[in-house]
C-alpha atoms as a PDB file:
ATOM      1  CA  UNK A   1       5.958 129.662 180.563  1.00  0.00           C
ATOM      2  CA  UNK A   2       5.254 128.253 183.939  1.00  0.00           C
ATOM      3  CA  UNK A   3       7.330 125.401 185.990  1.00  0.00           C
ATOM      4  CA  UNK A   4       6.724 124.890 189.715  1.00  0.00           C
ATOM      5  CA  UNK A   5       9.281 123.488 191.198  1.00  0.00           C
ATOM      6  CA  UNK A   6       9.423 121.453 195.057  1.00  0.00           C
ATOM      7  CA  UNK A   7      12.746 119.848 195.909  1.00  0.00           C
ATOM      8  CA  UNK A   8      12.876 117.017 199.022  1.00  0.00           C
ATOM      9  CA  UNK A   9      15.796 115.286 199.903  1.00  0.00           C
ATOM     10  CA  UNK A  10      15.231 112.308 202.955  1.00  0.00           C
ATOM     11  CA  UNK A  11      18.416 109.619 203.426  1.00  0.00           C
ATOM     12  CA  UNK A  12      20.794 111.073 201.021  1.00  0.00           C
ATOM     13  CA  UNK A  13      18.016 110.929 198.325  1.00  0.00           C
ATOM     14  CA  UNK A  14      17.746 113.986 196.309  1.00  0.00           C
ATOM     15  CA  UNK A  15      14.013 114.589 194.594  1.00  0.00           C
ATOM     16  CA  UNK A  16      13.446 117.748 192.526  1.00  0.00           C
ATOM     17  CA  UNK A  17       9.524 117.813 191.267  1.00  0.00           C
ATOM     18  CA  UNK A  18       9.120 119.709 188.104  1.00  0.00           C
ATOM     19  CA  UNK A  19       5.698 120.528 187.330  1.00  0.00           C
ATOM     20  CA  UNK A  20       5.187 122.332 183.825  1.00  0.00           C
ATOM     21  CA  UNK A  21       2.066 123.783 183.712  1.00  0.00           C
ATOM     22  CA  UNK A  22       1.546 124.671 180.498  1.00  0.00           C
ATOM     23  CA  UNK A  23       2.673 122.550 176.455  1.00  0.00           C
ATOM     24  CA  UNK A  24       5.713 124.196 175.438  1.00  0.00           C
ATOM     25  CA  UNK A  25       6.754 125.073 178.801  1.00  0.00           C
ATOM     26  CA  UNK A  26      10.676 124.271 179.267  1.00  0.00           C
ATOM     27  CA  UNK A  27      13.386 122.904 181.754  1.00  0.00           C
ATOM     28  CA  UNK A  28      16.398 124.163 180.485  1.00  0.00           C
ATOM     29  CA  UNK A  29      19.523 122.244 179.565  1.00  0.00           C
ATOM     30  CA  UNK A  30      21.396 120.817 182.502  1.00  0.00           C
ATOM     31  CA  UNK A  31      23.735 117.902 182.977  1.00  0.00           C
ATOM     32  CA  UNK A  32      24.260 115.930 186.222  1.00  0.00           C
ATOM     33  CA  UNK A  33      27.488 114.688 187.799  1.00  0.00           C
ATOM     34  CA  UNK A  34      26.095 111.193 188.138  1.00  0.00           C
ATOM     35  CA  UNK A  35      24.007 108.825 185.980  1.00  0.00           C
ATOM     36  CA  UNK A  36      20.234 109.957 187.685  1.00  0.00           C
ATOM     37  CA  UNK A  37      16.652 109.096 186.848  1.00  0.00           C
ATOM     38  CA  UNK A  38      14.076 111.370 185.661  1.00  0.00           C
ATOM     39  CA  UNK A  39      10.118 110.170 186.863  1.00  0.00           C
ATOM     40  CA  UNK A  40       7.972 111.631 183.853  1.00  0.00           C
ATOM     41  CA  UNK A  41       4.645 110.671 186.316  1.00  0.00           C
ATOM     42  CA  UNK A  42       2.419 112.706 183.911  1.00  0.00           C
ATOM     43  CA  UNK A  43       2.230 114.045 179.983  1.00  0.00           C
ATOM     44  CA  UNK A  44       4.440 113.690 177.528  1.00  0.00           C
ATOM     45  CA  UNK A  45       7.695 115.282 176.823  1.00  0.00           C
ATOM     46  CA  UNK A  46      10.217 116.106 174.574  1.00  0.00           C
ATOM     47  CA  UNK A  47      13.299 115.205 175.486  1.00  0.00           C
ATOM     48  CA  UNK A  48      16.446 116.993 173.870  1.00  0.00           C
ATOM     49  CA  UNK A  49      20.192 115.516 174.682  1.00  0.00           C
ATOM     50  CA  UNK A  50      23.399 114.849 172.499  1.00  0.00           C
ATOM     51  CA  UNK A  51      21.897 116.620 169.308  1.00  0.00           C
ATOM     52  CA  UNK A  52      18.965 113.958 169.393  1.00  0.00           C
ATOM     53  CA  UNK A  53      15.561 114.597 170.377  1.00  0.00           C
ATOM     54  CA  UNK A  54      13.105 111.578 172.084  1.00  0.00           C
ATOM     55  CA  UNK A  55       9.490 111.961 173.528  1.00  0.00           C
ATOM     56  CA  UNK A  56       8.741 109.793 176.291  1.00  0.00           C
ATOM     57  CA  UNK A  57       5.175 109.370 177.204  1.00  0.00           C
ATOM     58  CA  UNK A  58       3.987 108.989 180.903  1.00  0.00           C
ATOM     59  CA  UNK A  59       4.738 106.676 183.026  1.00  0.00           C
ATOM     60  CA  UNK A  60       8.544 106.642 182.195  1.00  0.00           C
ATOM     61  CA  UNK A  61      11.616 106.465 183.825  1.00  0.00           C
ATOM     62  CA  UNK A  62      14.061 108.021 181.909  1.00  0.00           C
ATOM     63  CA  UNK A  63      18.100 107.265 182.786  1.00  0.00           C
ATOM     64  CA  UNK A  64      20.257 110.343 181.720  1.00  0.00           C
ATOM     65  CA  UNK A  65      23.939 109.622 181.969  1.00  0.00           C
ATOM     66  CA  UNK A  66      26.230 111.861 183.771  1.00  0.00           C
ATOM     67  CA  UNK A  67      27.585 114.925 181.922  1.00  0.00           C
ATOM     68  CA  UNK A  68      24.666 114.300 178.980  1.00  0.00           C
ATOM     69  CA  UNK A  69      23.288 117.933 178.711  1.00  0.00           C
ATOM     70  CA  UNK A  70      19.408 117.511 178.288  1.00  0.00           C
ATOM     71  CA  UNK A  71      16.497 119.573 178.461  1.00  0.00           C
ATOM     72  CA  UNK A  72      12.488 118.691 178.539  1.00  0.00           C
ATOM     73  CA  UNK A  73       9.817 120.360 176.370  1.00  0.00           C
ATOM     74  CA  UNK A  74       6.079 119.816 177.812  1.00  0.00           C
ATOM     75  CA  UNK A  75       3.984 117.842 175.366  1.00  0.00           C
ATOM     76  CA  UNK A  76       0.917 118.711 177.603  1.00  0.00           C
ATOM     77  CA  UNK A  77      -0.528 120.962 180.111  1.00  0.00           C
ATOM     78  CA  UNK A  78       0.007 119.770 183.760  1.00  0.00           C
ATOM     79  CA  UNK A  79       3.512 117.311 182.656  1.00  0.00           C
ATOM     80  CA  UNK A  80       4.569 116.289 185.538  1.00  0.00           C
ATOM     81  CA  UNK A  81       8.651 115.312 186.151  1.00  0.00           C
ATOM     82  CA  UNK A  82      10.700 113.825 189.098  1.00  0.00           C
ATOM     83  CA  UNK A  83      14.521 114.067 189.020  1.00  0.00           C
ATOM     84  CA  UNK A  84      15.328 111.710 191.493  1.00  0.00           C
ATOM     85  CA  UNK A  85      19.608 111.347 192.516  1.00  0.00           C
ATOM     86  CA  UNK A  86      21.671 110.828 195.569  1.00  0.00           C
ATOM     87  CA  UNK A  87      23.410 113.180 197.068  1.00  0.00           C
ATOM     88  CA  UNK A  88      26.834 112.180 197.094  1.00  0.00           C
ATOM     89  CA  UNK A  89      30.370 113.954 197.561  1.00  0.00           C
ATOM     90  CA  UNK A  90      31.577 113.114 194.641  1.00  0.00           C
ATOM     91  CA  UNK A  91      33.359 109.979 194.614  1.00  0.00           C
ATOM     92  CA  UNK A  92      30.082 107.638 194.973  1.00  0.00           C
ATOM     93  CA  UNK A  93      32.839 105.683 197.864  1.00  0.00           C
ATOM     94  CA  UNK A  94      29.719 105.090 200.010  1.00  0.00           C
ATOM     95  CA  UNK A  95      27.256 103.355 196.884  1.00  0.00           C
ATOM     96  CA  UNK A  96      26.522  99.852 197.140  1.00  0.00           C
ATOM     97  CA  UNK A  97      25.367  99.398 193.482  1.00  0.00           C
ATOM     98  CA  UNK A  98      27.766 100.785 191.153  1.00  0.00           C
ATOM     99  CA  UNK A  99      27.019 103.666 188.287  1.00  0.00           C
ATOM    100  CA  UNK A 100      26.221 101.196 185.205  1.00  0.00           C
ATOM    101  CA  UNK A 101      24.150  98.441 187.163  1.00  0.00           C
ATOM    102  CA  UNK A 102      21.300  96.557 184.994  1.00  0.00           C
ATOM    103  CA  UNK A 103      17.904  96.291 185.749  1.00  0.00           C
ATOM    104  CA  UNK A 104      18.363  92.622 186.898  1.00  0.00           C
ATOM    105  CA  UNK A 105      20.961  93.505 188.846  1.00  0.00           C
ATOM    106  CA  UNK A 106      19.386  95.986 190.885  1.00  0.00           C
ATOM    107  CA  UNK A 107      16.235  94.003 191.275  1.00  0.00           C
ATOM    108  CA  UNK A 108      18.486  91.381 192.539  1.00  0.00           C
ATOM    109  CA  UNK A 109      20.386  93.843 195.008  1.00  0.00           C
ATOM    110  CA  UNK A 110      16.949  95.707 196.085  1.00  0.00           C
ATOM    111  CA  UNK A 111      16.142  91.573 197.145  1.00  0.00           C
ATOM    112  CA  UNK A 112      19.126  91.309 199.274  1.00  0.00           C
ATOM    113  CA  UNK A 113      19.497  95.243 200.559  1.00  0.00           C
ATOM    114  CA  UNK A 114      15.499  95.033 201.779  1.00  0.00           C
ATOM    115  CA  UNK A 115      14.480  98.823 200.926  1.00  0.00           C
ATOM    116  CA  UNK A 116      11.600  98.192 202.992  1.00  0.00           C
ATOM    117  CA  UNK A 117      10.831  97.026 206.898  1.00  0.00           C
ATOM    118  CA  UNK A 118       7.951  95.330 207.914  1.00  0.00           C
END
């Protein structure tokens, strides 16, 4: 088994790229203090969490809850996976969108909280 691993974090934004090189490779189970978003940018996985198994198929974003222990299985050679999280100090006092916000909702907050400057 082979997983290469780069971690980045710029403004409070933690990114840890998982690249599994080989089918069957594995990133062990792991749970997260916060809900957090896993970029599958490449392959297929399998993904294993409360007793219940789901493949996703690239591109996905896949939302794990906090405290959900989960673990990916490579479908393919060369999957490719993003965890992508804040880095926070563990009471989330400084986050404008709260834990549970829909997909409408943050589209609407991304349109009033510009992520981007021209």
């Amino acid at each position: 088994m082979s997983v290469k691993t780069d971690i980045r974090i710029a403004d409070n934004v933690f990114v840890k790229m998982m690249e599994m090189y080989y089918k069957g490779d594995i990133i062990d189970g792991h749970a997260h203090v916060f809900d957090h978003i896993t970029l599958l940018a490449k392959g297929r996985v399998l993904m294993k969490a409360n007793g219940e198994e789901h493949e996703h198929v690239a591109p996905a974003l896949i939302v794990t809850p906090k405290g959900i222990v989960h673990q990916f299985e490579a479908l393919e050679h060369g999957t490719l996976l993003c965890c992508v999280h804040a880095v926070r100090n563990g009471d989330g006092i400084d986050d404008i969108a709260p834990q549970n916000i829909s997909e409408e909702d943050a589209i609407a907050m991304t349109k009033e909280h510009s992520l981007t400057r021209f």
